[in-house]
N, C-alpha and C. Protein backbone atom coordinates (compact mmCIF):
# COMPACT_ATOMS: atom_id res chain seq x y z
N UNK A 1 -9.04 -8.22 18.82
CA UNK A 1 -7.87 -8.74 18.08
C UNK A 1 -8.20 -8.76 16.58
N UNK A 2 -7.41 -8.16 15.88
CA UNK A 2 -7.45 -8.45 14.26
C UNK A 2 -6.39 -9.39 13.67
N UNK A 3 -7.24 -10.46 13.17
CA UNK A 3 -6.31 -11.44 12.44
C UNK A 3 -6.31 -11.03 10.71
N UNK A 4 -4.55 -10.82 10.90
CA UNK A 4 -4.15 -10.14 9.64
C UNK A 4 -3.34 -11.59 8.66
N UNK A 5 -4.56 -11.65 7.85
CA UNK A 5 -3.71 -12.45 6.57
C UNK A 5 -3.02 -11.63 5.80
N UNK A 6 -2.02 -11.96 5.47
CA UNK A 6 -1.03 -11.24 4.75
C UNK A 6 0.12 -11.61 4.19
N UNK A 7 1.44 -10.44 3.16
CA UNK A 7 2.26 -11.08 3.02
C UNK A 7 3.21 -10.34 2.42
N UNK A 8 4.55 -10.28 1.94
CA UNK A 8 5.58 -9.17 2.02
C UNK A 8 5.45 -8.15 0.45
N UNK A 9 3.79 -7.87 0.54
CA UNK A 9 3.67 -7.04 -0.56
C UNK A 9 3.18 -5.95 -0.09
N UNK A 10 3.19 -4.82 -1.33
CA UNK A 10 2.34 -3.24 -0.78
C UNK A 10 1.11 -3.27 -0.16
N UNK A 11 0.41 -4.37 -1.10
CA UNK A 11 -0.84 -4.16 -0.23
C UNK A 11 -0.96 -4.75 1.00
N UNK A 12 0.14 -5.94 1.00
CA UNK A 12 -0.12 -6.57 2.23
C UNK A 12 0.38 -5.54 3.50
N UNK A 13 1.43 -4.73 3.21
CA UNK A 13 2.43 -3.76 3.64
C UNK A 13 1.24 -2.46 4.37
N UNK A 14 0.12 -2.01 3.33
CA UNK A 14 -0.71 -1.23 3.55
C UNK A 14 -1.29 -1.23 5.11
N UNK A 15 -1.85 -2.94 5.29
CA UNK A 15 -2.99 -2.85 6.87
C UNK A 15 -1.66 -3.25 8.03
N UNK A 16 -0.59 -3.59 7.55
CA UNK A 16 0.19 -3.77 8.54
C UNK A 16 0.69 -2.26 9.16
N UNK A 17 0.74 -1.65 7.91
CA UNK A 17 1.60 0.00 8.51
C UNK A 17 -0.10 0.51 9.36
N UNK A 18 -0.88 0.45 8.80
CA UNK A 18 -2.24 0.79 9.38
C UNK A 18 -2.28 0.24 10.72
N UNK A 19 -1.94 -1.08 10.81
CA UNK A 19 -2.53 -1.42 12.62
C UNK A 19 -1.10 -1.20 13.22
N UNK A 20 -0.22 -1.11 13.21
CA UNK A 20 1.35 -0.37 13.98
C UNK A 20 0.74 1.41 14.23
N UNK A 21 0.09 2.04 13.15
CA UNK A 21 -0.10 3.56 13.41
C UNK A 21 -1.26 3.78 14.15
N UNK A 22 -2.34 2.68 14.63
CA UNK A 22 -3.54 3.55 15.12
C UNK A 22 -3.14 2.23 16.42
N UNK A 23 -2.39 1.24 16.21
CA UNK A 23 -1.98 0.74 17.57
C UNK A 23 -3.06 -0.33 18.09
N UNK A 24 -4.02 -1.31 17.21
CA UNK A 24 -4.37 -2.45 17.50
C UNK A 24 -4.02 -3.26 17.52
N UNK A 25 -4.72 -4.32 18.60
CA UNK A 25 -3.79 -5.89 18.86
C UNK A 25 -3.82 -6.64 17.33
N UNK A 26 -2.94 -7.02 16.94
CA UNK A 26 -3.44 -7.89 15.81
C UNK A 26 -2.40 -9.47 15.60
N UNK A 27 -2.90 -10.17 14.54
CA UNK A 27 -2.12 -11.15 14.89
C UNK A 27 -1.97 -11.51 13.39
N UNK A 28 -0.51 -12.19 12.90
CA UNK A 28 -0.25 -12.14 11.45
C UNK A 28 -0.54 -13.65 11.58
N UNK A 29 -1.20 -14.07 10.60
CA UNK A 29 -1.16 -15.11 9.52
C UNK A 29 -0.14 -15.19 8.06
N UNK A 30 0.87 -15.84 8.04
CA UNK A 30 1.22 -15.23 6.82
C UNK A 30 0.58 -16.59 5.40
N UNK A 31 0.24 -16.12 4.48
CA UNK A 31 0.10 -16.19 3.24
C UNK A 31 0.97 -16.54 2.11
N UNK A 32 1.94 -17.40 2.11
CA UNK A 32 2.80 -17.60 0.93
C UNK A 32 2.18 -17.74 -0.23
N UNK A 33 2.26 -16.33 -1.07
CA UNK A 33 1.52 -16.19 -2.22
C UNK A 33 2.82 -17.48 -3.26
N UNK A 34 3.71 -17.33 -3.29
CA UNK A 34 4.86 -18.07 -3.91
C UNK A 34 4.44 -19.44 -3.75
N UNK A 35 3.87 -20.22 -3.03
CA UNK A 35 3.60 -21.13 -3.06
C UNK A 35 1.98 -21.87 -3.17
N UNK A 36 1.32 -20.43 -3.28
CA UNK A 36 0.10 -20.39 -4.12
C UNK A 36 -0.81 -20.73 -2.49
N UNK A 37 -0.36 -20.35 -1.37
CA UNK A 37 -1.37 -20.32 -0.26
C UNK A 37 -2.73 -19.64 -0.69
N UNK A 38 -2.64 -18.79 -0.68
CA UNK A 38 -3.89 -17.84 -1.22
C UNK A 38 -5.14 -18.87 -2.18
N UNK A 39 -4.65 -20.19 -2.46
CA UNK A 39 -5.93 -20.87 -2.99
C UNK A 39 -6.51 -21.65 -1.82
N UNK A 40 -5.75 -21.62 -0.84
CA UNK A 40 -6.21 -22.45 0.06
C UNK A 40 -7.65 -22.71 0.46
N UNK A 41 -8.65 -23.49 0.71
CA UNK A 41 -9.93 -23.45 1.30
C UNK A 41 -10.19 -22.60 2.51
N UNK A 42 -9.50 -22.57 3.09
CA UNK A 42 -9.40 -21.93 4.38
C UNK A 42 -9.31 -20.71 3.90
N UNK A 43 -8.52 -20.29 3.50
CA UNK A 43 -8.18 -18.94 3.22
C UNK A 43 -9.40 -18.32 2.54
N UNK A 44 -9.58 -19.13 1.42
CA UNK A 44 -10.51 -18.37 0.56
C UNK A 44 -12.08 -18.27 1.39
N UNK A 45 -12.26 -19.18 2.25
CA UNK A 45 -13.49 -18.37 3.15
C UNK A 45 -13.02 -16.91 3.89
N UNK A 46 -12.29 -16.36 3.59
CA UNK A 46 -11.88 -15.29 4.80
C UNK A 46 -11.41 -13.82 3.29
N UNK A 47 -11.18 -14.65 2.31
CA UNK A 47 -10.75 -14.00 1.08
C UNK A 47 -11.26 -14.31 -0.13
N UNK A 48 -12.27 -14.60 -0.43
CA UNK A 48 -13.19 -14.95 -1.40
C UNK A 48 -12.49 -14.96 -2.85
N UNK A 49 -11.78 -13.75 -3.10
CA UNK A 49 -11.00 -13.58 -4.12
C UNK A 49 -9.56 -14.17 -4.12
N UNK A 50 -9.24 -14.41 -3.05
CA UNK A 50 -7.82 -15.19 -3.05
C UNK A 50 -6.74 -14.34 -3.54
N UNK A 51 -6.82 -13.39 -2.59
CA UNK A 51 -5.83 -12.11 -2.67
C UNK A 51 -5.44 -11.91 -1.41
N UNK A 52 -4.60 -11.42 -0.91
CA UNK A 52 -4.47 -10.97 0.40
C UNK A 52 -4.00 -9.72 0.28
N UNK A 53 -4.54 -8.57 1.17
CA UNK A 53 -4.45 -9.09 2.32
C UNK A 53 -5.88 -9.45 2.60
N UNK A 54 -6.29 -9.46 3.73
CA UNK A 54 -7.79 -10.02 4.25
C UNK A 54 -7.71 -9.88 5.92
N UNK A 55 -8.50 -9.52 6.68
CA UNK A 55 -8.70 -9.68 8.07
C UNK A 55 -9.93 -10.12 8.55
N UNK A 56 -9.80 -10.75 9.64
CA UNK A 56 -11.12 -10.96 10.60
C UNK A 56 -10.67 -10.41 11.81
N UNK A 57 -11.73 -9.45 12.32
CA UNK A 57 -12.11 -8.31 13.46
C UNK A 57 -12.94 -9.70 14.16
N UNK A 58 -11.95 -10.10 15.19
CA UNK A 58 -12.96 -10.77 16.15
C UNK A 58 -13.50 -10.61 17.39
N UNK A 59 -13.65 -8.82 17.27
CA UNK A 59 -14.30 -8.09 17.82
C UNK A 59 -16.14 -8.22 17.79
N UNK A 60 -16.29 -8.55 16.16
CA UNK A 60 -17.18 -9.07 15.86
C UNK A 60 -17.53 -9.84 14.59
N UNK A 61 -16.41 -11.10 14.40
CA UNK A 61 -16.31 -12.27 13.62
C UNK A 61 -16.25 -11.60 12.34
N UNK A 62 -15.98 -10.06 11.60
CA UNK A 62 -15.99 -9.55 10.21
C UNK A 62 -15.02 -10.09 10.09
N UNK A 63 -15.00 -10.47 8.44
CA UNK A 63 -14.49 -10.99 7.42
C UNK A 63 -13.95 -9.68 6.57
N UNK A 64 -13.07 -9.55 6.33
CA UNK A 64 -13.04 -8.12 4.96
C UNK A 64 -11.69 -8.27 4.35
N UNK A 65 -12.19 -8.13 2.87
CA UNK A 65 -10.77 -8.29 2.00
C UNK A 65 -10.48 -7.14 1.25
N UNK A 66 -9.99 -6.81 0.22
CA UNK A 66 -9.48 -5.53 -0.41
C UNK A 66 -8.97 -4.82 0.34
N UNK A 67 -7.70 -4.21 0.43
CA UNK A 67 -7.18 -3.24 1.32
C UNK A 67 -7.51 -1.96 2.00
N UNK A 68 -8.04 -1.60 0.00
CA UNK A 68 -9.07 -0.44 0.65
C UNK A 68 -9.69 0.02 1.68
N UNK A 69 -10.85 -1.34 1.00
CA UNK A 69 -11.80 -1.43 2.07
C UNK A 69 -11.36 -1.75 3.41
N UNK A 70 -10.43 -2.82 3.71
CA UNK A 70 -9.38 -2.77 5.14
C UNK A 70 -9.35 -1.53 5.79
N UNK A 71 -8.28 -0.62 5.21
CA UNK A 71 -7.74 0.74 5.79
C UNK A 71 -9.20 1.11 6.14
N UNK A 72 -10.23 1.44 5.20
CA UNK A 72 -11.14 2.19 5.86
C UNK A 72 -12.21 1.76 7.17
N UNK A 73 -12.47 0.51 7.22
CA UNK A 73 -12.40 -0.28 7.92
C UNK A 73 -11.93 0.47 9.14
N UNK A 74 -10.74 -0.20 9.19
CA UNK A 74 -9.52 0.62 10.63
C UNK A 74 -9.63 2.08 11.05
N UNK A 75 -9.85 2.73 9.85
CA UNK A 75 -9.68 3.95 10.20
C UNK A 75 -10.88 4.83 11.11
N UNK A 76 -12.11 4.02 10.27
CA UNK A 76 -13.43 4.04 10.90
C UNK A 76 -13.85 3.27 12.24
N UNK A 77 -13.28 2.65 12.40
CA UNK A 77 -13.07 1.66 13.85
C UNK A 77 -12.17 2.57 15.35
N UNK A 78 -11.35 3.00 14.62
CA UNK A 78 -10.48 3.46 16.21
C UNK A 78 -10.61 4.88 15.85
N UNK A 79 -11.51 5.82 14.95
CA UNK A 79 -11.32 6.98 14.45
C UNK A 79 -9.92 7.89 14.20
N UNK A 80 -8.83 6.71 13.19
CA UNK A 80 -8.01 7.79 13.54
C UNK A 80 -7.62 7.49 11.96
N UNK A 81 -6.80 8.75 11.95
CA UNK A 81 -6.08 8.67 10.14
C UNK A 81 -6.79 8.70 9.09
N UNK A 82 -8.37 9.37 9.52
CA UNK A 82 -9.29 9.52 8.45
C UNK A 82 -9.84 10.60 8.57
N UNK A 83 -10.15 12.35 8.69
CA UNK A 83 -10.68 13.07 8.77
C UNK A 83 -11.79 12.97 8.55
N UNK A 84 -13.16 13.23 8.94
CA UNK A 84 -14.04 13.45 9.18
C UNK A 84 -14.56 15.06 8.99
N UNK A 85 -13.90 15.54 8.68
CA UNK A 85 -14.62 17.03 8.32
C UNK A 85 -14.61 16.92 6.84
N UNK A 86 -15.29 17.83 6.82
CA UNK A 86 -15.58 18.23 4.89
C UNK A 86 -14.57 19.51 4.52
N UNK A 87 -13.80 19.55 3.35
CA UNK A 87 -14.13 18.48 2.65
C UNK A 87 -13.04 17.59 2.39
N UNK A 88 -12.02 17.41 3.92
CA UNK A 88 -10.71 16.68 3.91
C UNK A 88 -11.33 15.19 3.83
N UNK A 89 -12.46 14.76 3.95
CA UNK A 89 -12.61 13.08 4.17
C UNK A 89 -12.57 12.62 2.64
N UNK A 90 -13.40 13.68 2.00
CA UNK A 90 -13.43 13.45 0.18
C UNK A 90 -12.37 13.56 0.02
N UNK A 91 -11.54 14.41 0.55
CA UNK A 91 -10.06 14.29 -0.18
C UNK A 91 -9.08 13.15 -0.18
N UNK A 92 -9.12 12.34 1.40
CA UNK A 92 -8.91 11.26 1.28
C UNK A 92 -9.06 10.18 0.95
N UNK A 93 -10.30 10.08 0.22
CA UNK A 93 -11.28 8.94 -0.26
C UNK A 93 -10.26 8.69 -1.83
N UNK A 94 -10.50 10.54 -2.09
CA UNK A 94 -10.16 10.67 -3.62
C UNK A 94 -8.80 10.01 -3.94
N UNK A 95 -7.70 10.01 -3.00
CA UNK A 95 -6.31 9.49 -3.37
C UNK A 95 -6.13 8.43 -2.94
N UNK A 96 -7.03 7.85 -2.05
CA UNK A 96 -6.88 6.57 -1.72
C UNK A 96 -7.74 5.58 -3.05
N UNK A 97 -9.05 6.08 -3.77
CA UNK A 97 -8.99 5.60 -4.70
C UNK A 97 -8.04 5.69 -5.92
N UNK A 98 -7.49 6.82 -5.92
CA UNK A 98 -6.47 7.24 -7.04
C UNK A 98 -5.55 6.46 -7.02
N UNK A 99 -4.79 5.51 -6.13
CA UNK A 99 -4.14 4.28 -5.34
C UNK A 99 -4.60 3.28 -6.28
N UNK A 100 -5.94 2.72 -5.52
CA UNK A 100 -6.62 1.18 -6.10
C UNK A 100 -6.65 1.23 -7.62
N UNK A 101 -7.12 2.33 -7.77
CA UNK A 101 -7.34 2.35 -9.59
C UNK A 101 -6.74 2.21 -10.12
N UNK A 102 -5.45 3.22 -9.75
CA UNK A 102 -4.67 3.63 -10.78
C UNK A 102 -3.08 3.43 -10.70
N UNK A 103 -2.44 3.88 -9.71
CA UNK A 103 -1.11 3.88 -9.33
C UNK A 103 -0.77 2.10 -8.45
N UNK A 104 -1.58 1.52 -8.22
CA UNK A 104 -0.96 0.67 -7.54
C UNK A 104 -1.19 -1.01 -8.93
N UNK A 105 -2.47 -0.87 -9.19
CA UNK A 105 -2.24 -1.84 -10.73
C UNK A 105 -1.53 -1.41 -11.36
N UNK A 106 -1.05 0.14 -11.66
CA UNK A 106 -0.45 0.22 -12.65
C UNK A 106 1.20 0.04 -12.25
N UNK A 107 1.65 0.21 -11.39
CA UNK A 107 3.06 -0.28 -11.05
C UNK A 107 3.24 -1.35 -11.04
N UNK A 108 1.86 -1.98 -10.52
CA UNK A 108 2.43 -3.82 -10.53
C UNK A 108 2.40 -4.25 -11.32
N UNK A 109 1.77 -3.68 -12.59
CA UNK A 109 2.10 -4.47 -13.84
C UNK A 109 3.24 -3.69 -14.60
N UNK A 110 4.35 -2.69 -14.39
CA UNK A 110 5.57 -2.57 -14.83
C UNK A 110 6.47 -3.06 -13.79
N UNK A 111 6.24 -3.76 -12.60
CA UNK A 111 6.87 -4.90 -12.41
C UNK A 111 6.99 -6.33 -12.47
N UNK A 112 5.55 -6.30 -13.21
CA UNK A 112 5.74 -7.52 -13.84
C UNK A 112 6.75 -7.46 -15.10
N UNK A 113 6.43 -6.53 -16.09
CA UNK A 113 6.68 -6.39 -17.47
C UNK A 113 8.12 -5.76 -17.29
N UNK A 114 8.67 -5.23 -16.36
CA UNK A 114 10.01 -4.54 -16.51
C UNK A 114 11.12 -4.92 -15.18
N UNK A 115 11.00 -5.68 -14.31
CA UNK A 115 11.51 -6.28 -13.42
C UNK A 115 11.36 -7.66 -13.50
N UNK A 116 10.51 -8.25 -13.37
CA UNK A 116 10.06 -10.18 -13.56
C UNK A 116 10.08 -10.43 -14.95
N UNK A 117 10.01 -9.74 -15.86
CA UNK A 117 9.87 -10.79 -17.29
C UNK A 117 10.30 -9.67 -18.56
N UNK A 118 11.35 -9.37 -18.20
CA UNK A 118 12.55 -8.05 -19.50
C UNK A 118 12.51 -8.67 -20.28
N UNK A 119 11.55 -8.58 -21.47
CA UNK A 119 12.85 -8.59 -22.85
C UNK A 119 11.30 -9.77 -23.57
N UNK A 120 10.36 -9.90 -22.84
CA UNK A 120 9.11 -10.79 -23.09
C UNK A 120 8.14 -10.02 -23.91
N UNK A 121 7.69 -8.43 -23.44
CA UNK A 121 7.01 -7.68 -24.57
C UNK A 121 7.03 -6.12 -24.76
N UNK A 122 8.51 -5.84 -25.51
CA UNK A 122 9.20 -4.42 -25.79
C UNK A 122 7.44 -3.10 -25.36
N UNK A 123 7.05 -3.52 -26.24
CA UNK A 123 5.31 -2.87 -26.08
C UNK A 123 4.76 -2.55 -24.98
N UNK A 124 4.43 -3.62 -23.77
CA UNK A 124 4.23 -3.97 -22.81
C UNK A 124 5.09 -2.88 -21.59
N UNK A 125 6.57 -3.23 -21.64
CA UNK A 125 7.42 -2.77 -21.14
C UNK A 125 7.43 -1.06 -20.98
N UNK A 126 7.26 -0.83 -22.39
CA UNK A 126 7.08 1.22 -23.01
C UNK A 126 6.33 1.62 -22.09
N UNK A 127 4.86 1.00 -22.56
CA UNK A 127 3.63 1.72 -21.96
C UNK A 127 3.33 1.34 -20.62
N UNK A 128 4.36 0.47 -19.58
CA UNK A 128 3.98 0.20 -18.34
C UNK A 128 4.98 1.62 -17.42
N UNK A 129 6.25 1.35 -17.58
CA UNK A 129 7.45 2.09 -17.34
C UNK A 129 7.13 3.62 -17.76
N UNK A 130 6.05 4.30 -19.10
CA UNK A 130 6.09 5.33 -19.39
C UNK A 130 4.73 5.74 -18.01
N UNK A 131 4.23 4.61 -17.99
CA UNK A 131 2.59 4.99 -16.64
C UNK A 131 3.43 5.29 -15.69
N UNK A 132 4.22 4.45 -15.23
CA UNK A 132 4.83 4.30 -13.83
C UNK A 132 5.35 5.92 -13.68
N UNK A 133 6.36 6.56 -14.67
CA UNK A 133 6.81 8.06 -14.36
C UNK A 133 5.53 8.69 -14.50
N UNK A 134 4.61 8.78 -15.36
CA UNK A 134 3.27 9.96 -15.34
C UNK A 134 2.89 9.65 -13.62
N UNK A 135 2.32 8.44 -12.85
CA UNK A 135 2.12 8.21 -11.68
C UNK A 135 2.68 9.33 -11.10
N UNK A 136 4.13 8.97 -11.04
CA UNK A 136 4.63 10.21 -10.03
C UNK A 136 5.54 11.19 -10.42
N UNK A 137 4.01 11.89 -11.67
CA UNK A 137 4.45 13.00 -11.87
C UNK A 137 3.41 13.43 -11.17
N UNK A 138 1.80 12.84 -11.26
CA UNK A 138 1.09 13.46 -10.97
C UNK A 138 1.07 13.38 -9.02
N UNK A 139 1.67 12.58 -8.78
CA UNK A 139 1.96 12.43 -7.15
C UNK A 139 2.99 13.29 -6.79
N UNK A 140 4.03 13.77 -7.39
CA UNK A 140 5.02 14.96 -7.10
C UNK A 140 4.38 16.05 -7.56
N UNK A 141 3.45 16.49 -8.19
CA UNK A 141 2.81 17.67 -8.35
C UNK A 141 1.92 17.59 -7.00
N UNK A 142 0.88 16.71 -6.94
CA UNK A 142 0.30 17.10 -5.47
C UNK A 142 0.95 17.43 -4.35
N UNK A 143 2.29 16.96 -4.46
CA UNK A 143 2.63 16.25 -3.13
C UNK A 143 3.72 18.14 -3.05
N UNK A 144 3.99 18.74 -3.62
CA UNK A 144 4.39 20.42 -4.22
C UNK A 144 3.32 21.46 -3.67
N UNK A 145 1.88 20.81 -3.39
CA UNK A 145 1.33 21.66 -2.81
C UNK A 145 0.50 21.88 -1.22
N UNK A 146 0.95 20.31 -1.12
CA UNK A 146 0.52 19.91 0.62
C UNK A 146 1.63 18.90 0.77
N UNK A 147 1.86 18.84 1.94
CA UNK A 147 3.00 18.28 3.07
C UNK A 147 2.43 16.32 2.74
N UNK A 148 1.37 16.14 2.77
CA UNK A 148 0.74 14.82 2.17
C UNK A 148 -0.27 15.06 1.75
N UNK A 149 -0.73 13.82 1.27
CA UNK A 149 -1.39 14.22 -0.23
C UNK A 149 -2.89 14.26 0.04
N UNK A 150 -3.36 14.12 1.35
CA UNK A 150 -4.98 14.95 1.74
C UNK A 150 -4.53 16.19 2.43
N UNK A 151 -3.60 16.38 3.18
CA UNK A 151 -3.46 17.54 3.16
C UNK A 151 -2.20 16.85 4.76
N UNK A 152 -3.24 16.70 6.20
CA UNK A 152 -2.59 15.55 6.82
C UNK A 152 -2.32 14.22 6.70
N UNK A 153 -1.23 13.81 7.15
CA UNK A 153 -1.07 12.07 7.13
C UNK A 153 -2.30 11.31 7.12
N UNK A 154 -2.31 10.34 6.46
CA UNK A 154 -3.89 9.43 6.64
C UNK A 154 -3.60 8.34 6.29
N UNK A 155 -5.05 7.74 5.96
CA UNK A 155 -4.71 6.30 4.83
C UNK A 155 -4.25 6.43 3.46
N UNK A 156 -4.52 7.74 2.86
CA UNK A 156 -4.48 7.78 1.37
C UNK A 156 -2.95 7.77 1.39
N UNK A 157 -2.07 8.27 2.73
CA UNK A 157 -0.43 7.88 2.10
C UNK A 157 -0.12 6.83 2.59
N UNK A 158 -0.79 6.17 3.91
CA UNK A 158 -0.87 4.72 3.86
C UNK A 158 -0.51 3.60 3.13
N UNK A 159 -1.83 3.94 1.99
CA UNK A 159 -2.03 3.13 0.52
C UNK A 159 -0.99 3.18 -0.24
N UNK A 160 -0.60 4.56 -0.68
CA UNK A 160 0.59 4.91 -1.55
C UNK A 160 1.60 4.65 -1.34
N UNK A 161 2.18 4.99 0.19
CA UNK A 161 3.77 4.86 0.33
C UNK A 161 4.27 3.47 -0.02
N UNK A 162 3.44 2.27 0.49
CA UNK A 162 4.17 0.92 -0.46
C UNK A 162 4.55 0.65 -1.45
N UNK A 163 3.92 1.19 -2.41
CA UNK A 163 3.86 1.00 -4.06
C UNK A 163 5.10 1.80 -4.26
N UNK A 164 5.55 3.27 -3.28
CA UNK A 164 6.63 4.04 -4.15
C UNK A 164 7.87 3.33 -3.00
N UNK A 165 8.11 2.89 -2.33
CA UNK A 165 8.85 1.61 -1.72
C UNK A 165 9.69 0.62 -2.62
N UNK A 166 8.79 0.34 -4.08
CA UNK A 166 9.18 -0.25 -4.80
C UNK A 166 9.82 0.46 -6.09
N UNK A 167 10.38 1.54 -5.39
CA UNK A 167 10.87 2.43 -7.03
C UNK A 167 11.98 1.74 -7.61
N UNK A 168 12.88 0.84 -6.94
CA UNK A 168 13.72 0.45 -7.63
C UNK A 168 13.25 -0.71 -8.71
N UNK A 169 12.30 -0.79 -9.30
CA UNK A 169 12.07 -1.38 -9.60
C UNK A 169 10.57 -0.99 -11.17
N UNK A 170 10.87 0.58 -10.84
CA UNK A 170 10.13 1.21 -11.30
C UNK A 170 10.29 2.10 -12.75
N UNK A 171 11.70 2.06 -12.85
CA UNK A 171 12.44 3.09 -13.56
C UNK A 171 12.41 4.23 -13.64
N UNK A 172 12.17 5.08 -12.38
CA UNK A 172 12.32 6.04 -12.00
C UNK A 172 13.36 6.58 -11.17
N UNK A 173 13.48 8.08 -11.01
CA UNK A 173 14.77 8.64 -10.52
C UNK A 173 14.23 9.40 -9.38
N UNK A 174 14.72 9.31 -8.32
CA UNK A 174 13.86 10.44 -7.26
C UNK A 174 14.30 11.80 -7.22
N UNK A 175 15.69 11.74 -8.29
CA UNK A 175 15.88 13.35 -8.30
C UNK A 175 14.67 14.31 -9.07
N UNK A 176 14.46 14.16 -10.08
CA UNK A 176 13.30 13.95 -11.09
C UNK A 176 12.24 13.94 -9.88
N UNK A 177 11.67 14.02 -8.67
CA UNK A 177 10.57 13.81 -7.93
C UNK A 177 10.85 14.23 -6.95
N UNK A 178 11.44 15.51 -6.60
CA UNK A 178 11.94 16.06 -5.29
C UNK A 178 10.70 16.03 -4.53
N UNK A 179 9.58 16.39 -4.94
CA UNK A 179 8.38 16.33 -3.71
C UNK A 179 8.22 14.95 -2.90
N UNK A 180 8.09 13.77 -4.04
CA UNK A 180 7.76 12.62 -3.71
C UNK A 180 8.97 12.11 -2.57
N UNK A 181 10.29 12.16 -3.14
CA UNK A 181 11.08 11.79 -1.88
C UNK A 181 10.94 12.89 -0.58
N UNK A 182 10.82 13.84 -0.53
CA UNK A 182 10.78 14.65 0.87
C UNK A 182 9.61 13.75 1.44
N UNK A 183 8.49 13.38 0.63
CA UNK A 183 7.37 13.07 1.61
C UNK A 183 7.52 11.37 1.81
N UNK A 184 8.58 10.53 1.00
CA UNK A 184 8.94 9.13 1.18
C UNK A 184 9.61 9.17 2.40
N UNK A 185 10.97 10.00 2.60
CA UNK A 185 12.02 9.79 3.75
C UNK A 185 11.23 10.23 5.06
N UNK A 186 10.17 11.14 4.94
CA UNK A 186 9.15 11.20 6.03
C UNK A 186 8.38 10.09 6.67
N UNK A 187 7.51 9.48 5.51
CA UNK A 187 7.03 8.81 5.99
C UNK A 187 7.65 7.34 6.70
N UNK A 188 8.98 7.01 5.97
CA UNK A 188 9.89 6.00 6.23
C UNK A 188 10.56 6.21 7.49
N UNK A 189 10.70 7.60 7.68
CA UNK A 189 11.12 7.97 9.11
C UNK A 189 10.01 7.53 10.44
N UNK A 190 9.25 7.18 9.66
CA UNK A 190 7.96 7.05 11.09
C UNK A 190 7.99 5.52 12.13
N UNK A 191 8.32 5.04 13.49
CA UNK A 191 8.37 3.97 13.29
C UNK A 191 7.23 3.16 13.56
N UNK A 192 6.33 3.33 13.22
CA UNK A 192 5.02 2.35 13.16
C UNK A 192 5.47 1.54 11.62
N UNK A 193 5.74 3.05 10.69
CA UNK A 193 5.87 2.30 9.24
C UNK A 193 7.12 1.28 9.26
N UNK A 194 8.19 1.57 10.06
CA UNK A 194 9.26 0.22 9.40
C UNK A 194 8.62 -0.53 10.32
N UNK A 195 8.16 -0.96 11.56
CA UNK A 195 7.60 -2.15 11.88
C UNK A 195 6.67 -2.75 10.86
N UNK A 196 5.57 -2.15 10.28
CA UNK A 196 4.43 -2.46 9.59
C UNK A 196 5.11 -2.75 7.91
N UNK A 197 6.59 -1.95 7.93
CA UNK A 197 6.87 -2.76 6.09
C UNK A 197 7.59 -3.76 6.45
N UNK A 198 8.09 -4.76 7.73
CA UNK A 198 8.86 -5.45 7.77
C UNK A 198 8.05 -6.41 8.97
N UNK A 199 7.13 -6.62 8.48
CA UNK A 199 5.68 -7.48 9.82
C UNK A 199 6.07 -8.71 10.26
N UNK A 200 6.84 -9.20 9.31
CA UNK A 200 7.24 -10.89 9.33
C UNK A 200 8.61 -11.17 10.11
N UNK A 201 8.91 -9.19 10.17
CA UNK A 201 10.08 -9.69 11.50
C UNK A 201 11.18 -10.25 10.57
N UNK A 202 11.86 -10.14 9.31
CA UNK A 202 12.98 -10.87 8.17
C UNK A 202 13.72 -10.35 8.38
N UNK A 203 13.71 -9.00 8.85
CA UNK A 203 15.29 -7.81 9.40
C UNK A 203 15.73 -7.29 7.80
N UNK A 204 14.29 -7.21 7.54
CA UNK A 204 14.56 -6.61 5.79
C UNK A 204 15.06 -5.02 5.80
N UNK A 205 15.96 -4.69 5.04
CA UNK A 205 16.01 -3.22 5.20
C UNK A 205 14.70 -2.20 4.26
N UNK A 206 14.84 -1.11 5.16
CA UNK A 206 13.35 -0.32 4.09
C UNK A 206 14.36 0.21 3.41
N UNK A 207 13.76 0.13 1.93
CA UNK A 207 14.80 0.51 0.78
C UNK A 207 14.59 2.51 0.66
N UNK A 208 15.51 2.95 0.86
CA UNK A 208 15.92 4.66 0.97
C UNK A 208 16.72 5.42 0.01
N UNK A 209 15.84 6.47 -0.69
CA UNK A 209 16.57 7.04 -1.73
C UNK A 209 18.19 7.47 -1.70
């Protein structure tokens, strides 16, 4: 059984679409970041950083936080959604870090600066909203030369598809990104993923170009 702390964000969105696609028992804890759960004592033994998401495998009492590290985790556990040949495993490593680094801080902070708080720092706003389109320019250029972005489905679109979930919010146009939506309405078509973006069971709709 994997006990999944979590909560109705991308990353939290990430290990939920992950344990619906490789099909482990798991069990949600939820996390009201809004009400500042995530400082909890409890929690923070299981999440040190006081982030979620976070799981314990009480398969054998692991503790593990960062999503990343989660997905790979999972993927390495039931062997699935991670290639193992060379040199598709580097390839997935590479966009799944390209995720943590880059595309997933960098959206959440032009939704901080351009959805939660307009009109607080013009500056702020430019250079978050101008990242957010380079993101997926450089994700509609990959995504122009393979069907997903290691080549098969994995974790690395795992990671990604949450963050572009939130385009309304992004100031972007998906006409402007014909690759990126062919490979969004795909993956949204899958149903492990609307169980796993809607975990808490709210009867939320998945938002569709």
């Amino acid at each position: 059984m994997i006990e999944l702390y979590t909560w109705m964000t991308p990353n939290g969105q990430k290990i939920s679409i992950m344990l619906e696609e490789v099909g482990l028992p798991y069990r949600v804890h939820p996390i009201n970041i809004m009400k500042d759960e995530q400082f909890d004592p409890a929690f923070l033994k299981v999440s040190p950083n006081n982030k979620i998401p976070a799981i314990i495998d009480t398969d054998n009492d692991l503790h593990l936080m960062e999503s990343g590290a989660i997905l790979l985790y999972l993927a390495e556990k039931t062997g699935k959604l991670w290639s193992q040949d060379f040199p598709t495993k580097w390839r997935v490593i590479e966009w799944l870090m390209w995720q943590m680094g880059g595309a997933g801080p960098f959206l959440g902070q032009t939704h901080h600066f351009v959805k939660y708080n307009p009109g607080k720092s013009a500056y702020a706003e430019e250079r978050y909203a101008t990242e957010a389109k380079r993101i997926w320019t450089v994700l509609n250029k990959r995504l122009g030369e393979v069907e997903y972005v290691a080549g098969d489905y994995s974790i690395a679109d795992i990671a990604i598809w949450p963050w572009i979930s939130r385009f309304a919010w992004q100031t972007v146009d998906f006409a402007d990104y014909p690759n990126v939506k062919r490979w969004y309405v795909a993956i949204a078509g899958r149903p492990a993923v609307r169980r796993g973006w809607d975990v808490m069971g709210e009867g939320r709709e998945l938002p569709m170009p």
